[in-house]
PDB file of N, CA and C in Angstrom:
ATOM      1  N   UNK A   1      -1.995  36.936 107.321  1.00  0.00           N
ATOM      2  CA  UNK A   1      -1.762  35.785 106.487  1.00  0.00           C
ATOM      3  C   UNK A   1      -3.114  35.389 105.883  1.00  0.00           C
ATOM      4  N   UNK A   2      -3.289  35.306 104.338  1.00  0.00           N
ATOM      5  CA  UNK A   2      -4.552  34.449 103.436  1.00  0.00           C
ATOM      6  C   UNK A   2      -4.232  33.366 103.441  1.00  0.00           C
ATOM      7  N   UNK A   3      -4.986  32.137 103.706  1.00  0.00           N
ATOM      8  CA  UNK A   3      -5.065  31.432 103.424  1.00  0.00           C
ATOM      9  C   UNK A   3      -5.984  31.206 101.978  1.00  0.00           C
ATOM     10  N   UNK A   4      -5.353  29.979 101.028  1.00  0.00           N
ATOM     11  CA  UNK A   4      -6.647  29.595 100.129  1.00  0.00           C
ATOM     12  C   UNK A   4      -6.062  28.179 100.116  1.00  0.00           C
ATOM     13  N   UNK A   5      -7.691  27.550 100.022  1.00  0.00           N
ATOM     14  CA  UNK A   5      -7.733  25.826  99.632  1.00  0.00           C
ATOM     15  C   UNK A   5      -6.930  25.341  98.763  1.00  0.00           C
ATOM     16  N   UNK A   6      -6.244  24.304  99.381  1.00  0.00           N
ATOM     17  CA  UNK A   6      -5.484  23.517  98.810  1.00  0.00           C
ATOM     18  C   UNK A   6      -5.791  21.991  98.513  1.00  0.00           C
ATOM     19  N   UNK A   7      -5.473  21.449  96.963  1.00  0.00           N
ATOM     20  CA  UNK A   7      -6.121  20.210  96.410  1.00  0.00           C
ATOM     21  C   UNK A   7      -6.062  19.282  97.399  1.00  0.00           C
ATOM     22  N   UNK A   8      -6.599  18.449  97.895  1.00  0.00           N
ATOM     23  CA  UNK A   8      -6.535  17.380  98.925  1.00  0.00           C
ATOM     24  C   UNK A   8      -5.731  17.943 100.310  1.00  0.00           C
ATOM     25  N   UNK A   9      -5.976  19.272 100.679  1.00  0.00           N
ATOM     26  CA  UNK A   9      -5.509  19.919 101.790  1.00  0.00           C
ATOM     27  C   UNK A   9      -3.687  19.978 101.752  1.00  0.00           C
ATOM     28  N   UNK A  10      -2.973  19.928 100.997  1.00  0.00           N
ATOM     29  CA  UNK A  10      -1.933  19.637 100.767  1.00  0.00           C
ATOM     30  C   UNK A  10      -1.241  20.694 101.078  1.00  0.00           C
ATOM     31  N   UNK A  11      -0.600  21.093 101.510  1.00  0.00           N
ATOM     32  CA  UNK A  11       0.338  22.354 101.689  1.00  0.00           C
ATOM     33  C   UNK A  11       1.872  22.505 102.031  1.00  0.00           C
ATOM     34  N   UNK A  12       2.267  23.320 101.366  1.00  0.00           N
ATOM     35  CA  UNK A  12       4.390  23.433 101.744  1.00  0.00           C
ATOM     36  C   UNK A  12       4.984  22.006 101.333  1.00  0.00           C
ATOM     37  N   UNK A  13       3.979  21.440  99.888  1.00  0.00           N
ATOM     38  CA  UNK A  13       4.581  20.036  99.761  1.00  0.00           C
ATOM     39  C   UNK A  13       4.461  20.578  97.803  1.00  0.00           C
ATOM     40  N   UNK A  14       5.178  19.691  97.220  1.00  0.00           N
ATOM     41  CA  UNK A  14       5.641  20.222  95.552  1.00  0.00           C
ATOM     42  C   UNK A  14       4.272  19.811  95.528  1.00  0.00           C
ATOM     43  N   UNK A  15       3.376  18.891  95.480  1.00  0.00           N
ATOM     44  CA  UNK A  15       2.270  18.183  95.333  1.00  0.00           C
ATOM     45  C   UNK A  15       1.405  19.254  95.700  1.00  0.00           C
ATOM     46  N   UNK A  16       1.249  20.453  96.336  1.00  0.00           N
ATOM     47  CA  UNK A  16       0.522  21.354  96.464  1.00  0.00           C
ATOM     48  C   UNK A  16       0.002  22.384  95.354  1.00  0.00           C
ATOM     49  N   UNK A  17      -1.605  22.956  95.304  1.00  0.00           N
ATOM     50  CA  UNK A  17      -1.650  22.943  94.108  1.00  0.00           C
ATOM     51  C   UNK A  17      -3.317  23.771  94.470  1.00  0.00           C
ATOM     52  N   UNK A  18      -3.635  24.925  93.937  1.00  0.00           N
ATOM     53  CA  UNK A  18      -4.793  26.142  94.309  1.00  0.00           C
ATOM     54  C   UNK A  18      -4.693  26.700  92.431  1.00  0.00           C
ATOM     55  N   UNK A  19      -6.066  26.531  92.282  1.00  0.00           N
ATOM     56  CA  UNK A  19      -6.368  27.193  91.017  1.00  0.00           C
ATOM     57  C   UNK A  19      -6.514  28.229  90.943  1.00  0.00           C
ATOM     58  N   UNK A  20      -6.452  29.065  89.819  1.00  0.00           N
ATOM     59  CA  UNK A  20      -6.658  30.257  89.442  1.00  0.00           C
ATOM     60  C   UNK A  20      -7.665  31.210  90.090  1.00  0.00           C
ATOM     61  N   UNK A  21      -8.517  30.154  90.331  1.00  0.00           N
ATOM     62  CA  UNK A  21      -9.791  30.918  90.962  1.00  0.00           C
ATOM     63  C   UNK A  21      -9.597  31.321  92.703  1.00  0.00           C
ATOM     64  N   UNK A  22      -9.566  29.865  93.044  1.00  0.00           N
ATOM     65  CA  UNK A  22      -9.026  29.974  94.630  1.00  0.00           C
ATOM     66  C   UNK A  22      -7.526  30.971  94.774  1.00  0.00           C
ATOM     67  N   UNK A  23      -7.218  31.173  94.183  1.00  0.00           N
ATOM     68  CA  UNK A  23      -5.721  32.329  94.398  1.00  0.00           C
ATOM     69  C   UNK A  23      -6.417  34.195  94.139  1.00  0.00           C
ATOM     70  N   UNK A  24      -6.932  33.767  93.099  1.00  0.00           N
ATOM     71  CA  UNK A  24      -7.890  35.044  93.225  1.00  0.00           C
ATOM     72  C   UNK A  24      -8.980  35.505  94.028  1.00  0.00           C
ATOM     73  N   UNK A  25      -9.826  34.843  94.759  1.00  0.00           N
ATOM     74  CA  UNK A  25     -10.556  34.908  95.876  1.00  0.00           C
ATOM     75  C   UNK A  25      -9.804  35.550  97.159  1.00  0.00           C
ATOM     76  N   UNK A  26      -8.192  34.726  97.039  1.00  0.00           N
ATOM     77  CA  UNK A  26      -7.333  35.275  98.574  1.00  0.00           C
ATOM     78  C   UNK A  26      -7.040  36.361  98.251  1.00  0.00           C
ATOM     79  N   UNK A  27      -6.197  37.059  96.726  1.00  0.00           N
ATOM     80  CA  UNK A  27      -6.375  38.213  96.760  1.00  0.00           C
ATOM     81  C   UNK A  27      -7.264  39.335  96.850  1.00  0.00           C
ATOM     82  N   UNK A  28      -8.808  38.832  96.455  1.00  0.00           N
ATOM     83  CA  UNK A  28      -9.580  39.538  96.786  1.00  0.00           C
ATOM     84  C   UNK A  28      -9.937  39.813  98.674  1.00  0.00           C
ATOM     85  N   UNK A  29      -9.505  39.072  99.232  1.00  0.00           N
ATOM     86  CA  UNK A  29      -9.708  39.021 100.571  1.00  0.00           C
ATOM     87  C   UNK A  29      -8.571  40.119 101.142  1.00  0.00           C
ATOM     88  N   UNK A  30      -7.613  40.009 100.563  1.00  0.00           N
ATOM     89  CA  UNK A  30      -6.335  41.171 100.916  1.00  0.00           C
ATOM     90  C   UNK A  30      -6.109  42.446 100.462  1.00  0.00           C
ATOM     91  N   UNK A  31      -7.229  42.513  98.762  1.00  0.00           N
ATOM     92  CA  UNK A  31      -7.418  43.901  99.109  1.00  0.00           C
ATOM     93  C   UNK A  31      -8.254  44.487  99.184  1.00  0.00           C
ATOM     94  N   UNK A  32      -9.299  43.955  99.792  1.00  0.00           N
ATOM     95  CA  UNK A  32     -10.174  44.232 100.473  1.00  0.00           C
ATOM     96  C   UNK A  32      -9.805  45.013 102.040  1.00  0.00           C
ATOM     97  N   UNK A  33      -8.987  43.751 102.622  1.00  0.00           N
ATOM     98  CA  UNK A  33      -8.298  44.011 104.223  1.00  0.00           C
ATOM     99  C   UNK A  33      -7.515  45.424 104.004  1.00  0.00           C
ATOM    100  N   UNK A  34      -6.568  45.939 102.742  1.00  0.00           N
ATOM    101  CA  UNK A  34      -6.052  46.882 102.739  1.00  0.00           C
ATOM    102  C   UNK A  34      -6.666  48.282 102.413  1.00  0.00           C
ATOM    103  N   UNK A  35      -7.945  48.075 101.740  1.00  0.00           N
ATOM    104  CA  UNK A  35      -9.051  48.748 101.574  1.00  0.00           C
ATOM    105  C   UNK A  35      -9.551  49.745 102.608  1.00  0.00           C
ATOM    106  N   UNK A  36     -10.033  48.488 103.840  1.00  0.00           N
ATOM    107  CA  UNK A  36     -10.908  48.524 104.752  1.00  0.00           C
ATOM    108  C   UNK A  36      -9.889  49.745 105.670  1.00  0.00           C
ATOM    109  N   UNK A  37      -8.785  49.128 105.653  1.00  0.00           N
ATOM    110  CA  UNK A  37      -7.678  49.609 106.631  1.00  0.00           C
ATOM    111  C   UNK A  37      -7.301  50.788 106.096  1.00  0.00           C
ATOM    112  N   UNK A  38      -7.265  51.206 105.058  1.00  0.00           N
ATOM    113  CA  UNK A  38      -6.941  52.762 104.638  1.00  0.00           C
ATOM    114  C   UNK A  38      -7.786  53.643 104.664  1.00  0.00           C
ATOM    115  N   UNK A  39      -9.534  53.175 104.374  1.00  0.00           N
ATOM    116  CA  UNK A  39     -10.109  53.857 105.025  1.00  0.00           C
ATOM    117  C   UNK A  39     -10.421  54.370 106.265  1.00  0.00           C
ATOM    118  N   UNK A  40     -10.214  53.390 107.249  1.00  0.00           N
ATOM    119  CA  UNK A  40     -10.490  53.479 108.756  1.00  0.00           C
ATOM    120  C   UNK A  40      -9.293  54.875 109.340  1.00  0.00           C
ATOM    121  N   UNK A  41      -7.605  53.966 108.715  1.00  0.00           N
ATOM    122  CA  UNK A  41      -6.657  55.066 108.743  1.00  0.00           C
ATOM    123  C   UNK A  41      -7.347  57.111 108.214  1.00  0.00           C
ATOM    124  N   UNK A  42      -7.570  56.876 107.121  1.00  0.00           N
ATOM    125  CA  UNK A  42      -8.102  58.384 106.702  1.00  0.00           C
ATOM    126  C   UNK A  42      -9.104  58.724 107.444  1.00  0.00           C
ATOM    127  N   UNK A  43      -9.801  57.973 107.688  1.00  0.00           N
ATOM    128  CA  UNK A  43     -11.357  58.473 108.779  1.00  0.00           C
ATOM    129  C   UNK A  43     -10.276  58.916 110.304  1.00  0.00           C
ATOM    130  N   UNK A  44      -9.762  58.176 110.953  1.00  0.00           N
ATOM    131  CA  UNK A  44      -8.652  58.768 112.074  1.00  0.00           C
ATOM    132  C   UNK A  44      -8.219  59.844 111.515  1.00  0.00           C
ATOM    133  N   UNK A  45      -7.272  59.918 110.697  1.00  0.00           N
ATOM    134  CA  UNK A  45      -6.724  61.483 110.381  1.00  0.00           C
ATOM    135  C   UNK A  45      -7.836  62.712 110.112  1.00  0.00           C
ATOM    136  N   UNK A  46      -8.924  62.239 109.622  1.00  0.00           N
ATOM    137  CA  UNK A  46      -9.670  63.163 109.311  1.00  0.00           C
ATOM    138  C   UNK A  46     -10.343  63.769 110.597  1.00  0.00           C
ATOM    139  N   UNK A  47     -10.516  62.721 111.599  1.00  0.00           N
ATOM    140  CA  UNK A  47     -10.911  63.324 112.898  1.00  0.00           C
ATOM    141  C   UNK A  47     -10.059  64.096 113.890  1.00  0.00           C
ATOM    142  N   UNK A  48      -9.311  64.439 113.731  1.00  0.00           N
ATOM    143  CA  UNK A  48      -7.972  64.848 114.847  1.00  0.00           C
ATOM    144  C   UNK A  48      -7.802  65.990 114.484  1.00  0.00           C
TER     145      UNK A  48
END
């Protein structure tokens, strides 16, 4: 699960509300995580 900042911490409420920027930062954090993890995966296969 990403989390990103929410305006006055607000969350799972209509009043909730993350800019363009902060939404793009979490995706950068996830594919990064899927990145990291496919390499690690291919480095395992490559060793066996």
């Amino acid at each position: 699960m990403i989390f990103v900042p929410c305006n006055d911490g607000i969350s799972h409420n209509e009043a909730e509300y993350s800019s363009k920027q902060q939404c793009a930062a979490g995706d950068q954090v996830l594919l990064q995580a899927v990145l990291d993890y496919d390499r690690r995966f291919a480095e395992r296969l490559g060793s066996e």
